[in-house]
Protein backbone atom coordinates (compact mmCIF):
# COMPACT_ATOMS: atom_id res chain seq x y z
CA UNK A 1 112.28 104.75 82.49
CA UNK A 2 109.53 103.70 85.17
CA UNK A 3 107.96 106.78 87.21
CA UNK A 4 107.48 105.94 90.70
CA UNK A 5 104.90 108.05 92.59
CA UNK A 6 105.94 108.48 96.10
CA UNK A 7 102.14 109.33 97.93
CA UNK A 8 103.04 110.32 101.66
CA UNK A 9 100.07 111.23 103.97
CA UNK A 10 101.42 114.37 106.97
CA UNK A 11 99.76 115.26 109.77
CA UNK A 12 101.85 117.84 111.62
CA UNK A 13 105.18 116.35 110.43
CA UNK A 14 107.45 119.85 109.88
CA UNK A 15 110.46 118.10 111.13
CA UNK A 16 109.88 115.38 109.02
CA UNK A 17 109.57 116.13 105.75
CA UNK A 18 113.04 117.65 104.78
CA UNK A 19 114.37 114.27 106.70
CA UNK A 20 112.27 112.21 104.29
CA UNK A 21 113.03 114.01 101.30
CA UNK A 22 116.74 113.75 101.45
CA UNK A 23 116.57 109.93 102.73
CA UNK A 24 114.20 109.17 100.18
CA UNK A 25 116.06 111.32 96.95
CA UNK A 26 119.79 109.10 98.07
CA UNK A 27 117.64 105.98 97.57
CA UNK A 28 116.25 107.27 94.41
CA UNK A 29 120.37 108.12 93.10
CA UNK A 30 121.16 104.36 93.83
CA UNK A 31 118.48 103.02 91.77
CA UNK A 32 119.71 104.94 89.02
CA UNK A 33 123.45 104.44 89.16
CA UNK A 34 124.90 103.27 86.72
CA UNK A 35 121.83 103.09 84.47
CA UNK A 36 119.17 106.12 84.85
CA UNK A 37 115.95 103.50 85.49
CA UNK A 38 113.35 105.56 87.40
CA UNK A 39 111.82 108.91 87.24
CA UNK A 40 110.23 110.21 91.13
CA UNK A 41 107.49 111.98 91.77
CA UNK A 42 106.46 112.94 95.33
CA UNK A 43 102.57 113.40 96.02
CA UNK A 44 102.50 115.02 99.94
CA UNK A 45 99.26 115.20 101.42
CA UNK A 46 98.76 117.59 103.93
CA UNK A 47 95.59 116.23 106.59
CA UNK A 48 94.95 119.42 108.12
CA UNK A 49 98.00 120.25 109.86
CA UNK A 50 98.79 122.71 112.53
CA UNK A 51 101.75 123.46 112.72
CA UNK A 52 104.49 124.10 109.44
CA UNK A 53 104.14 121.48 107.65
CA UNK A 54 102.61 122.73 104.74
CA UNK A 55 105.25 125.38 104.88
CA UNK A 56 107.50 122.75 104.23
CA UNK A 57 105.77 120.79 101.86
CA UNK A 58 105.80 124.28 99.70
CA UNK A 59 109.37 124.86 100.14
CA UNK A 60 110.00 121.46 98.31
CA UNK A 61 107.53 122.42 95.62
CA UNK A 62 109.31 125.23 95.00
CA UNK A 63 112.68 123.78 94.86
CA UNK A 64 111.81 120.95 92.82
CA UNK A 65 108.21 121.83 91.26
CA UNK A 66 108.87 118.99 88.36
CA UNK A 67 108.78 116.28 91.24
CA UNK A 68 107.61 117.24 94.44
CA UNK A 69 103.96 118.13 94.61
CA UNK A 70 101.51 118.97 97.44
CA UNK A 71 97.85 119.00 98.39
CA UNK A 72 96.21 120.35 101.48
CA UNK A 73 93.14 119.47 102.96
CA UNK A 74 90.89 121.80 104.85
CA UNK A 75 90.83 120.52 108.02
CA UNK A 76 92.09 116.96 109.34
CA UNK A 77 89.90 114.21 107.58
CA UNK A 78 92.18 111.37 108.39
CA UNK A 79 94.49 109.26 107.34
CA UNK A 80 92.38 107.09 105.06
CA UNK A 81 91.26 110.67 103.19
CA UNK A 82 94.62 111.44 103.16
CA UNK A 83 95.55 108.35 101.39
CA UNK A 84 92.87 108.17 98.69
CA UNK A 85 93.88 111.71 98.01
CA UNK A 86 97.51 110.65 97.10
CA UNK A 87 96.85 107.78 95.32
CA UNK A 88 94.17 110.05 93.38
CA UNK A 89 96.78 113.00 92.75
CA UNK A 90 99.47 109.96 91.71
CA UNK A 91 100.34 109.55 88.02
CA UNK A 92 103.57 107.04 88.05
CA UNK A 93 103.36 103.79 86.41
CA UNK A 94 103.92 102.60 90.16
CA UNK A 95 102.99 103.94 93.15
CA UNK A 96 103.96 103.79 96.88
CA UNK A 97 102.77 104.67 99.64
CA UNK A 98 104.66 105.48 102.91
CA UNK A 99 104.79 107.23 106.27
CA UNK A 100 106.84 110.33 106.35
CA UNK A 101 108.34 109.94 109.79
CA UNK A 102 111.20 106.90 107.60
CA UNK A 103 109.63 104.42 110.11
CA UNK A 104 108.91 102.42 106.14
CA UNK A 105 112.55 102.29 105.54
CA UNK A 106 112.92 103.92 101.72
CA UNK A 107 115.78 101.09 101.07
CA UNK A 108 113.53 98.55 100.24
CA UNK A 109 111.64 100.11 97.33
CA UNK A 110 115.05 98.97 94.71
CA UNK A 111 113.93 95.43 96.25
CA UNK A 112 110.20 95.95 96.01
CA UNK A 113 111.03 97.51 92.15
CA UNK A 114 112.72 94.65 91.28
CA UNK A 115 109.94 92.07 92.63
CA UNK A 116 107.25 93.98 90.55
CA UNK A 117 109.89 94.52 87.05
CA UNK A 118 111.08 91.16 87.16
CA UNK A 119 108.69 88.58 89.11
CA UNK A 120 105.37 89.96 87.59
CA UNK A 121 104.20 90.87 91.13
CA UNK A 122 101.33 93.33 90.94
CA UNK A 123 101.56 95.04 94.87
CA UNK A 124 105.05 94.34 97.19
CA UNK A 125 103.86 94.82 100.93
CA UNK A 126 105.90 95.49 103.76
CA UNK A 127 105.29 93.40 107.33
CA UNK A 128 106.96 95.47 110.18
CA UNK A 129 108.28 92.94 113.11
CA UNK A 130 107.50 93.70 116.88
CA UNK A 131 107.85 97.88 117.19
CA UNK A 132 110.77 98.60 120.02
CA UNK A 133 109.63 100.02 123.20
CA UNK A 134 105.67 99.04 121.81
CA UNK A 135 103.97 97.94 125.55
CA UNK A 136 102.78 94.06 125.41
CA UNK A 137 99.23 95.19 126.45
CA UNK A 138 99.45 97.09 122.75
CA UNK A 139 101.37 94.36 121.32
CA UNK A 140 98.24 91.86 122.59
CA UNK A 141 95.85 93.95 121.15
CA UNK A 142 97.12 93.92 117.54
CA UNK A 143 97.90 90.22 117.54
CA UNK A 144 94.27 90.31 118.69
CA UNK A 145 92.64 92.45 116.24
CA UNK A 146 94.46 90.11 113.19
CA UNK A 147 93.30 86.98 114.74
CA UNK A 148 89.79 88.33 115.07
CA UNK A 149 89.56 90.00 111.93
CA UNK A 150 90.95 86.84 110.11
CA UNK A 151 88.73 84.18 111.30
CA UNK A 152 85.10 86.47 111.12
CA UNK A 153 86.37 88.25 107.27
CA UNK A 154 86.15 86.77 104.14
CA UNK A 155 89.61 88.90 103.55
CA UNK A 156 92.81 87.69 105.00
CA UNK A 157 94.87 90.38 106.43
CA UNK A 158 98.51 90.05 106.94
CA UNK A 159 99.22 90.51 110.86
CA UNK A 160 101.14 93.42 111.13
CA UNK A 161 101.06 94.39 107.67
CA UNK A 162 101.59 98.02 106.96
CA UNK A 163 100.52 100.46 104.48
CA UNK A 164 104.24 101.29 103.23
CA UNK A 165 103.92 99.07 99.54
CA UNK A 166 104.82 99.30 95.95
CA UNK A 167 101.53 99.05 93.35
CA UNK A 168 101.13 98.54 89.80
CA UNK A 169 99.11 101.34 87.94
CA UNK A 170 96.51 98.44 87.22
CA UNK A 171 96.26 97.78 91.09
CA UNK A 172 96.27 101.40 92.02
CA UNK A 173 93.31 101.99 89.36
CA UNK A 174 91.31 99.07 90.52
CA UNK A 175 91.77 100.75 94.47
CA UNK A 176 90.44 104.07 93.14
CA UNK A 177 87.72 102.52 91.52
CA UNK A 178 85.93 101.41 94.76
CA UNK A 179 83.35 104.44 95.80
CA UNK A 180 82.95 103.61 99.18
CA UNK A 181 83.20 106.35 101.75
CA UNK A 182 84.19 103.88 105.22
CA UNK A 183 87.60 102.91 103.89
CA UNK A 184 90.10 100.50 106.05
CA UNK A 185 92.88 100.45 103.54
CA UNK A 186 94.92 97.43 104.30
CA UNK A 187 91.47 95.74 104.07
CA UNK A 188 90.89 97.25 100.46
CA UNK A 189 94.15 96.15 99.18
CA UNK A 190 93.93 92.61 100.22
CA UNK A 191 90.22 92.79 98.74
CA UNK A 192 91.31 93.77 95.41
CA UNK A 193 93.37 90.17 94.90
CA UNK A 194 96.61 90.66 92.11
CA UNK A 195 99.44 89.23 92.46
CA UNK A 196 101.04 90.10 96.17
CA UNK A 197 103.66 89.47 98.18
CA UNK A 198 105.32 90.69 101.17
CA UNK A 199 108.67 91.62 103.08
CA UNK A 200 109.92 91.99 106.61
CA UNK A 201 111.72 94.35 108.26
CA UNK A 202 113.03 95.33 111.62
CA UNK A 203 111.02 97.88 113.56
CA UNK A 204 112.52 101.30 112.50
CA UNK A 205 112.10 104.46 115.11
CA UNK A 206 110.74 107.81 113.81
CA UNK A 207 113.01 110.16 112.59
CA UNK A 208 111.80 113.44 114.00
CA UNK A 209 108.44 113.95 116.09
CA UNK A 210 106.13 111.68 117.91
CA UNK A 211 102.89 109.55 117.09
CA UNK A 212 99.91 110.88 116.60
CA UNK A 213 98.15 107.02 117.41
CA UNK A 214 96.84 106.98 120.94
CA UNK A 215 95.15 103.55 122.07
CA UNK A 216 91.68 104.89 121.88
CA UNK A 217 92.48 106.18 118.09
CA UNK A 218 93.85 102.31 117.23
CA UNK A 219 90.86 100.49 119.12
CA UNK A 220 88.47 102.85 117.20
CA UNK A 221 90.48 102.22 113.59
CA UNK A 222 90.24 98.30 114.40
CA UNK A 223 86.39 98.63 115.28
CA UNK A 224 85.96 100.35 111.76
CA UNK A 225 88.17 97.20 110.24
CA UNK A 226 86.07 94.65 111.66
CA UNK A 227 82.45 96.42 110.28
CA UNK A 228 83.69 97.32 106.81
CA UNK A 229 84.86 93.85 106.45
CA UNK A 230 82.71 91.10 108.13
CA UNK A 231 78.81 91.02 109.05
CA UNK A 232 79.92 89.09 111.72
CA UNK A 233 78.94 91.02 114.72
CA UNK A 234 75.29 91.31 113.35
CA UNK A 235 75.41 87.04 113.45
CA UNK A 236 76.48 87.70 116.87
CA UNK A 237 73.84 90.28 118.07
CA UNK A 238 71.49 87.40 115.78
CA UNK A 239 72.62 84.60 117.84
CA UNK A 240 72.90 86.81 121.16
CA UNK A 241 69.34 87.45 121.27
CA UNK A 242 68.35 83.84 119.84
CA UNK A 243 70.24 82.75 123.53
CA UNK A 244 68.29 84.57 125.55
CA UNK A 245 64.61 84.42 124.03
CA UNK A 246 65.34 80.28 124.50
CA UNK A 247 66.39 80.86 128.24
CA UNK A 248 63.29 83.06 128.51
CA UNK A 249 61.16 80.40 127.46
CA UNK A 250 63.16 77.70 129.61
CA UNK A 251 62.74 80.29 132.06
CA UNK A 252 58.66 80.60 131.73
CA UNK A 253 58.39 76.68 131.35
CA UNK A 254 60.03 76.46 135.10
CA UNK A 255 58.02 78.99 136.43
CA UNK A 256 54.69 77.21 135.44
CA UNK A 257 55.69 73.74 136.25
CA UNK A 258 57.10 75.28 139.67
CA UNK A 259 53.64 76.72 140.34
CA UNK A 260 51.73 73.66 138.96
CA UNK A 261 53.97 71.35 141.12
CA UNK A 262 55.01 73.30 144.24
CA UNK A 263 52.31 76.24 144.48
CA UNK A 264 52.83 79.73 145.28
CA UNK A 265 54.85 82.33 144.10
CA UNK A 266 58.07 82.54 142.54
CA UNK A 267 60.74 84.17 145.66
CA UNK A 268 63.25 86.24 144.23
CA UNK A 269 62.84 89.74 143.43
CA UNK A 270 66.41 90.36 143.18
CA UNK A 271 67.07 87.99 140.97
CA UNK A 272 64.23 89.00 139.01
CA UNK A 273 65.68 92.56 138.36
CA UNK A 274 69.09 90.96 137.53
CA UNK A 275 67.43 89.37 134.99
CA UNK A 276 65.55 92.44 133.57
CA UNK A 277 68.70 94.38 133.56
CA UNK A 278 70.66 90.79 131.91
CA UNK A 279 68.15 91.11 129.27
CA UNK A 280 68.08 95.00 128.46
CA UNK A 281 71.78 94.97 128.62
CA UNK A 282 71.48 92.22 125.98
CA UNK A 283 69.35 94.22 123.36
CA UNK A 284 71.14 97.40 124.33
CA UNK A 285 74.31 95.85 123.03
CA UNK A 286 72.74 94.47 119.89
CA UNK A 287 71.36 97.84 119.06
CA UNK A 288 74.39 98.98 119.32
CA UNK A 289 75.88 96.54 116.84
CA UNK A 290 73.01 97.43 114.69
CA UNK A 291 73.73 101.22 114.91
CA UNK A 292 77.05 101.07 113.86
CA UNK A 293 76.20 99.20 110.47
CA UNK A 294 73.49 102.18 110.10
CA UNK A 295 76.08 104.77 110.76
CA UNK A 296 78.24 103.25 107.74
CA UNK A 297 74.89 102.73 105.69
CA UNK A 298 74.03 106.55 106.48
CA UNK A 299 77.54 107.86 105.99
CA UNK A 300 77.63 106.46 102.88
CA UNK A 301 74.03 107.63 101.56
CA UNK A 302 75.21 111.05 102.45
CA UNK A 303 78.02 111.01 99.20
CA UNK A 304 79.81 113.61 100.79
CA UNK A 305 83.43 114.02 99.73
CA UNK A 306 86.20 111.99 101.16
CA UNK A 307 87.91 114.73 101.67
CA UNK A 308 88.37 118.98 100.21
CA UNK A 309 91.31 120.48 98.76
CA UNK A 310 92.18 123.61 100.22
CA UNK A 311 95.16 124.16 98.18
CA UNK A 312 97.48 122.07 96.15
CA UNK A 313 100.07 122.23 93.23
């Protein structure tokens, strides 16, 4: 028998988790009917919540302490601490990871099982199709962020992939072994290679409770993407100011051929402050590019924990 570790990040998800459980556990009966084939073991990771969710979390441990297991953070670090915590704390000869709220539908782990047992696939991914009710300006931005981060990375990233997916215990132990504290995760496992493949699924709603994404949080995540896996905008910033020190000089030739030709002054004091700001604007933004590779460079120098236990069993 195989034992499957089940790592689900929470982030105030009370209502949730007894939903998951029992969806998850009637999944887990029809993989082993007739023939007992797998052995669970659920690794919840508690990202700080406020409200009962480690209250519920607990109750499971206590009702089934041989499979259900729990660790709790000390204040929200995120779902990408969350994450490495689980697949850290995870000890099954595979290992999944999935979203709590049954949005990953737990039915297609006996598929995903079967791809790894009897193709020789190393990771099964899941792609989720358009989300119901998601707004086309949200829609726009994703298929924007996956055809940006695709043609500037080295790393191809299914559009639309999501982080529910079945892993070998060779695949999960090469993820691990990556120090790095900036981690985009669908980026990591598409770095790491093996043997992948993927399936689709209709949009599923959330069970109980409502996202925790906002916009700003999702534009921010796909910012963090793009810098842990392409030096792309510092080419840009690079070729930005290469642009305008040429025009300058273009610029500076017309001036002195003007005054050479013509005589007098250049006119044009607005236009000579529009360019002043143009340019400062320019090096203001590639500073800014700059900065935010220094931010990862100093974040990482700093070897501070991913994230700290506060409790766990």
């Amino acid at each position: 028998m195989k034992k499957i570790s089940l790592v689900v990040p929470c982030y105030n998800e009370e209502e949730s988790i007894p939903l998951f459980f029992q969806t998850v556990s009637k999944v887990i009966d029809t993989m082993n009917t007739p023939t007992p084939t797998v052995v669970p073991e659920y690794v919840f990771v508690d990202d700080g919540s406020s409200d009962n969710t480690l209250t519920e979390m607990k109750q499971l441990n206590h009702d089934h302490p041989d499979t259900v297991h729990f660790r709790s953070f000390s204040r929200n670090f995120g779902k990408e601490s969350a994450l490495a915590a689980g697949l850290q704390a995870a000890t099954g000869d595979y290992v999944a990871v999935m979203d709590v709220d049954l949005q990953d539908p737990p039915e297609l782990l006996p598929k995903m099982f079967a791809l790894i047992e009897n193709d020789g696939y190393d990771c099964v991914g899941t792609i989720q199709k358009e989300r119901r009710g998601q707004s086309k300006l949200r829609a726009f931005l994703s298929a924007s962020f996956y055809n940006v981060i695709n043609h500037i990375s080295e790393v191809r990233i299914e559009p639309n992939a999501r982080d529910y997916r079945l892993m070998t215990r060779q695949f999960v132990d090469t993820v691990l072994s990556l120090p790095e504290f900036n981690r985009f995760s669908k980026g990591i496992f598409s770095w790491v290679g093996f043997k992948t493949t993927y399936l689709t699924y209709e949009s599923q709603p959330r069970a109980a409770g409502t996202t925790h994404w906002n916009l700003r949080q999702l534009f921010a995540y796909s910012i963090e993407g793009i810098i842990d896996f392409s030096n792309a905008p510092l080419r840009l910033a690079t070729w930005v100011g290469s642009i305008s020190f040429i025009l300058s000089i273009i610029g500076l030739i017309f001036v002195i051929v003007r005054a050479l030709t013509v005589g007098g002054a250049v006119a044009g004091w607005p236009s000579l402050v529009v360019i002043m700001l143009l340019i400062g604007g320019i090096q203001l933004f590639c500073l800014g590019i700059l900065g935010q590779y220094i931010n990862k460079i100093y974040l990482e120098t700093k070897h501070r924990p991913k994230y700290i236990i506060r409790e766990e069993k």
